[in-house]
N, C-alpha and C. Protein backbone atom coordinates (compact mmCIF):
# COMPACT_ATOMS: atom_id res chain seq x y z
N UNK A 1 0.83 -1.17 0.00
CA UNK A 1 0.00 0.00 0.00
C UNK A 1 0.89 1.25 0.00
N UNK A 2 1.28 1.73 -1.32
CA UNK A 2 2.24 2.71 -1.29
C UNK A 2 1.90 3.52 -1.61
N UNK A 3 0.17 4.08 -2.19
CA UNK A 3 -0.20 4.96 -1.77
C UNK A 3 -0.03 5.91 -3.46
N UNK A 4 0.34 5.25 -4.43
CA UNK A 4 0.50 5.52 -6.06
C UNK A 4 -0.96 5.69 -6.61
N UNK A 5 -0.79 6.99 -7.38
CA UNK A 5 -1.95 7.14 -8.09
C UNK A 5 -1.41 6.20 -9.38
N UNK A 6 -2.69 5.41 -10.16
CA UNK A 6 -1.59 4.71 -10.80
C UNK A 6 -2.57 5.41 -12.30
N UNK A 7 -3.58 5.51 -12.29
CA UNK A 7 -4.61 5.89 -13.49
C UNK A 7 -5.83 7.22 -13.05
N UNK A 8 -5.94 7.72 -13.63
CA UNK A 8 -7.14 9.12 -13.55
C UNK A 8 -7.80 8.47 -14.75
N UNK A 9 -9.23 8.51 -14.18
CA UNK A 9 -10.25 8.61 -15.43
C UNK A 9 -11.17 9.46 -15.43
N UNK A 10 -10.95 10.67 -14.99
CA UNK A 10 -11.71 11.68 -15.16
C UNK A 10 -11.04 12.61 -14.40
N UNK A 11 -10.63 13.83 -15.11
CA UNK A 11 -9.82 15.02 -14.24
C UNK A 11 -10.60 16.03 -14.27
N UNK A 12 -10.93 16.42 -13.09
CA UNK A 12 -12.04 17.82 -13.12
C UNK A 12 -12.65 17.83 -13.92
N UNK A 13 -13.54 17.27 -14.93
CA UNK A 13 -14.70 17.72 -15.64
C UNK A 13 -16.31 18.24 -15.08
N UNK A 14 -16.57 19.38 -15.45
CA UNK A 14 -17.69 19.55 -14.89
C UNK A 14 -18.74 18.73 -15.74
N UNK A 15 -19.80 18.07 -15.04
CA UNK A 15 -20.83 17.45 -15.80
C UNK A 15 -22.14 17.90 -14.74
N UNK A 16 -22.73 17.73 -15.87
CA UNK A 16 -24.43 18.15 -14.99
C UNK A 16 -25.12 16.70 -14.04
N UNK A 17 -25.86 17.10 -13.38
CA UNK A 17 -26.39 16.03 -12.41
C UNK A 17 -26.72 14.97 -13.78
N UNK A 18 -26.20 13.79 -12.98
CA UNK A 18 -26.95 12.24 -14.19
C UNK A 18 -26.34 11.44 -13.51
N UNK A 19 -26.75 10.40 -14.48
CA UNK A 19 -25.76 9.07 -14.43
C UNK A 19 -24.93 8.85 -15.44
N UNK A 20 -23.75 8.32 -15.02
CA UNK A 20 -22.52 7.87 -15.75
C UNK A 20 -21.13 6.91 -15.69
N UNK A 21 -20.92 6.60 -16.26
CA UNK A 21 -19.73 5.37 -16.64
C UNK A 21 -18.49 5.72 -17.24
N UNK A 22 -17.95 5.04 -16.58
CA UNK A 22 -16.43 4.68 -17.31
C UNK A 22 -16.03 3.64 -17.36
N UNK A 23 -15.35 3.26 -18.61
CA UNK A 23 -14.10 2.32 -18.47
C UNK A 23 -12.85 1.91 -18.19
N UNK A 24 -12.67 1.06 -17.34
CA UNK A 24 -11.34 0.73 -17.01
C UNK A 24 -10.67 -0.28 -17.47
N UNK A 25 -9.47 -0.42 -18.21
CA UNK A 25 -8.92 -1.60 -18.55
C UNK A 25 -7.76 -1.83 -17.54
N UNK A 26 -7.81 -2.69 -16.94
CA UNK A 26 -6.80 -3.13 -16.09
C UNK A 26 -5.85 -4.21 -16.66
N UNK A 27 -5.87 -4.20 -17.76
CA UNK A 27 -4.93 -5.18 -18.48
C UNK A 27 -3.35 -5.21 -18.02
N UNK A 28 -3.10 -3.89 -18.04
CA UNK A 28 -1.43 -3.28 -18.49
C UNK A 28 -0.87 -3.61 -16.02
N UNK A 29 -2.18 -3.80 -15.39
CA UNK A 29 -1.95 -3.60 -14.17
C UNK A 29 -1.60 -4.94 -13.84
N UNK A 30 -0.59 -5.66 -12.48
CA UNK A 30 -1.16 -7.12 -11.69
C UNK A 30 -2.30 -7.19 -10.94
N UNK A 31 -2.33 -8.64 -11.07
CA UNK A 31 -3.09 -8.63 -10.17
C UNK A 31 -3.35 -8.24 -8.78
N UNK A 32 -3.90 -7.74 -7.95
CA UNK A 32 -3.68 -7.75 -6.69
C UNK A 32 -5.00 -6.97 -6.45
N UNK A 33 -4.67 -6.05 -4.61
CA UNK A 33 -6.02 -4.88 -4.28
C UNK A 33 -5.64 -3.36 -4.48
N UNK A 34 -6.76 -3.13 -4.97
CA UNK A 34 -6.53 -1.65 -5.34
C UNK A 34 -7.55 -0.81 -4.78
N UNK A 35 -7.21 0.45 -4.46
CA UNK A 35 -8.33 1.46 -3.73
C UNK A 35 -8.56 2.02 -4.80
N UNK A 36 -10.12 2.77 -5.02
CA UNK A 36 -10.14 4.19 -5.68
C UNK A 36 -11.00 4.60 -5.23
N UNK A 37 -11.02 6.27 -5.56
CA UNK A 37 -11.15 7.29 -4.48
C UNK A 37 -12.59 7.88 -5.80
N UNK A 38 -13.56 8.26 -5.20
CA UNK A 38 -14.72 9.01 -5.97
C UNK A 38 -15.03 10.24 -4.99
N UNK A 39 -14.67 11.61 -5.77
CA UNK A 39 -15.35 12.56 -5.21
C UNK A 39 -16.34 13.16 -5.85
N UNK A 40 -17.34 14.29 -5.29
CA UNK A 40 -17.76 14.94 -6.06
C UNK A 40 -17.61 16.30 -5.39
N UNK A 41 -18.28 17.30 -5.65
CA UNK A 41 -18.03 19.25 -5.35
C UNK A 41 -19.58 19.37 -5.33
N UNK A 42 -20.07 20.23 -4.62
CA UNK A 42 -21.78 20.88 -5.16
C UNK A 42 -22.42 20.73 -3.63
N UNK A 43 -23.70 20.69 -3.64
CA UNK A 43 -24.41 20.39 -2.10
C UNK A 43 -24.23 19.43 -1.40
N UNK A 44 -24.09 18.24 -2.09
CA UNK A 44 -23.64 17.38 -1.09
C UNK A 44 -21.96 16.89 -1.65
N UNK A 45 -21.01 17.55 -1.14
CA UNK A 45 -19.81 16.30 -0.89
C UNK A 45 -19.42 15.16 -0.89
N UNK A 46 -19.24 14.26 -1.47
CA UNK A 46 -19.20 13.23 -1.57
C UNK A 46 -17.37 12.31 -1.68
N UNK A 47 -16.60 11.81 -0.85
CA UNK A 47 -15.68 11.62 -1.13
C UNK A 47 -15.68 9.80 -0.17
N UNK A 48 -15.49 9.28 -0.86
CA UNK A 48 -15.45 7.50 -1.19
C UNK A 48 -14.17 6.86 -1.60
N UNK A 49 -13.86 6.15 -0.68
CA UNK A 49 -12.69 5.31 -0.95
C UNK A 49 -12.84 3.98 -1.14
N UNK A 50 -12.99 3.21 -2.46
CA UNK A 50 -13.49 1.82 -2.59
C UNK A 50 -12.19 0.81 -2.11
N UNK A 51 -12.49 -0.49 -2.28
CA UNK A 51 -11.28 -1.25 -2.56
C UNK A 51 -11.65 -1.92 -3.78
N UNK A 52 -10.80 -2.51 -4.90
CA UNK A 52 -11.15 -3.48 -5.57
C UNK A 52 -10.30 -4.67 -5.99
N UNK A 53 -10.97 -5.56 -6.41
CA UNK A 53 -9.59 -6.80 -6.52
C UNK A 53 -9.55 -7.12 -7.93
N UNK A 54 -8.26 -7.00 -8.44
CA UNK A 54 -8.00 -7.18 -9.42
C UNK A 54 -7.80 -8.52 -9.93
N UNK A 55 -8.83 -9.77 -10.83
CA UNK A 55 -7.96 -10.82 -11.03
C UNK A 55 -7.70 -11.43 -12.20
N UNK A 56 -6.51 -11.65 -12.75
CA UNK A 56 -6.19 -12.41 -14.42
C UNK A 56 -6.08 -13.48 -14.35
């Protein structure tokens, strides 16, 4: 846990209230656990730290 940003998939874009997706290819990564972090800005704050497991 060293604490490396290793990928951004979205850098500051403003978007209007919705729903939405991204893709991640974890190909180029090992296997192992990985955190990622979801924020948002506006009335409610929102800042989330997932874990996920990566497996090939």
């Amino acid at each position: 846990m060293l604490g490396k940003e290793i990928i951004r998939l979205v850098n500051n874009e403003f978007r209007s209230v919705g729903r939405y997706s991204e893709n991640f290819n974890g190909s180029s990564l090992s296997s192992g656990v990985y955190f990622y972090r979801l924020e948002t800005e506006g009335e409610k704050n929102l800042n989330l730290t997932k874990r996920m497991v990566l497996l090939k």
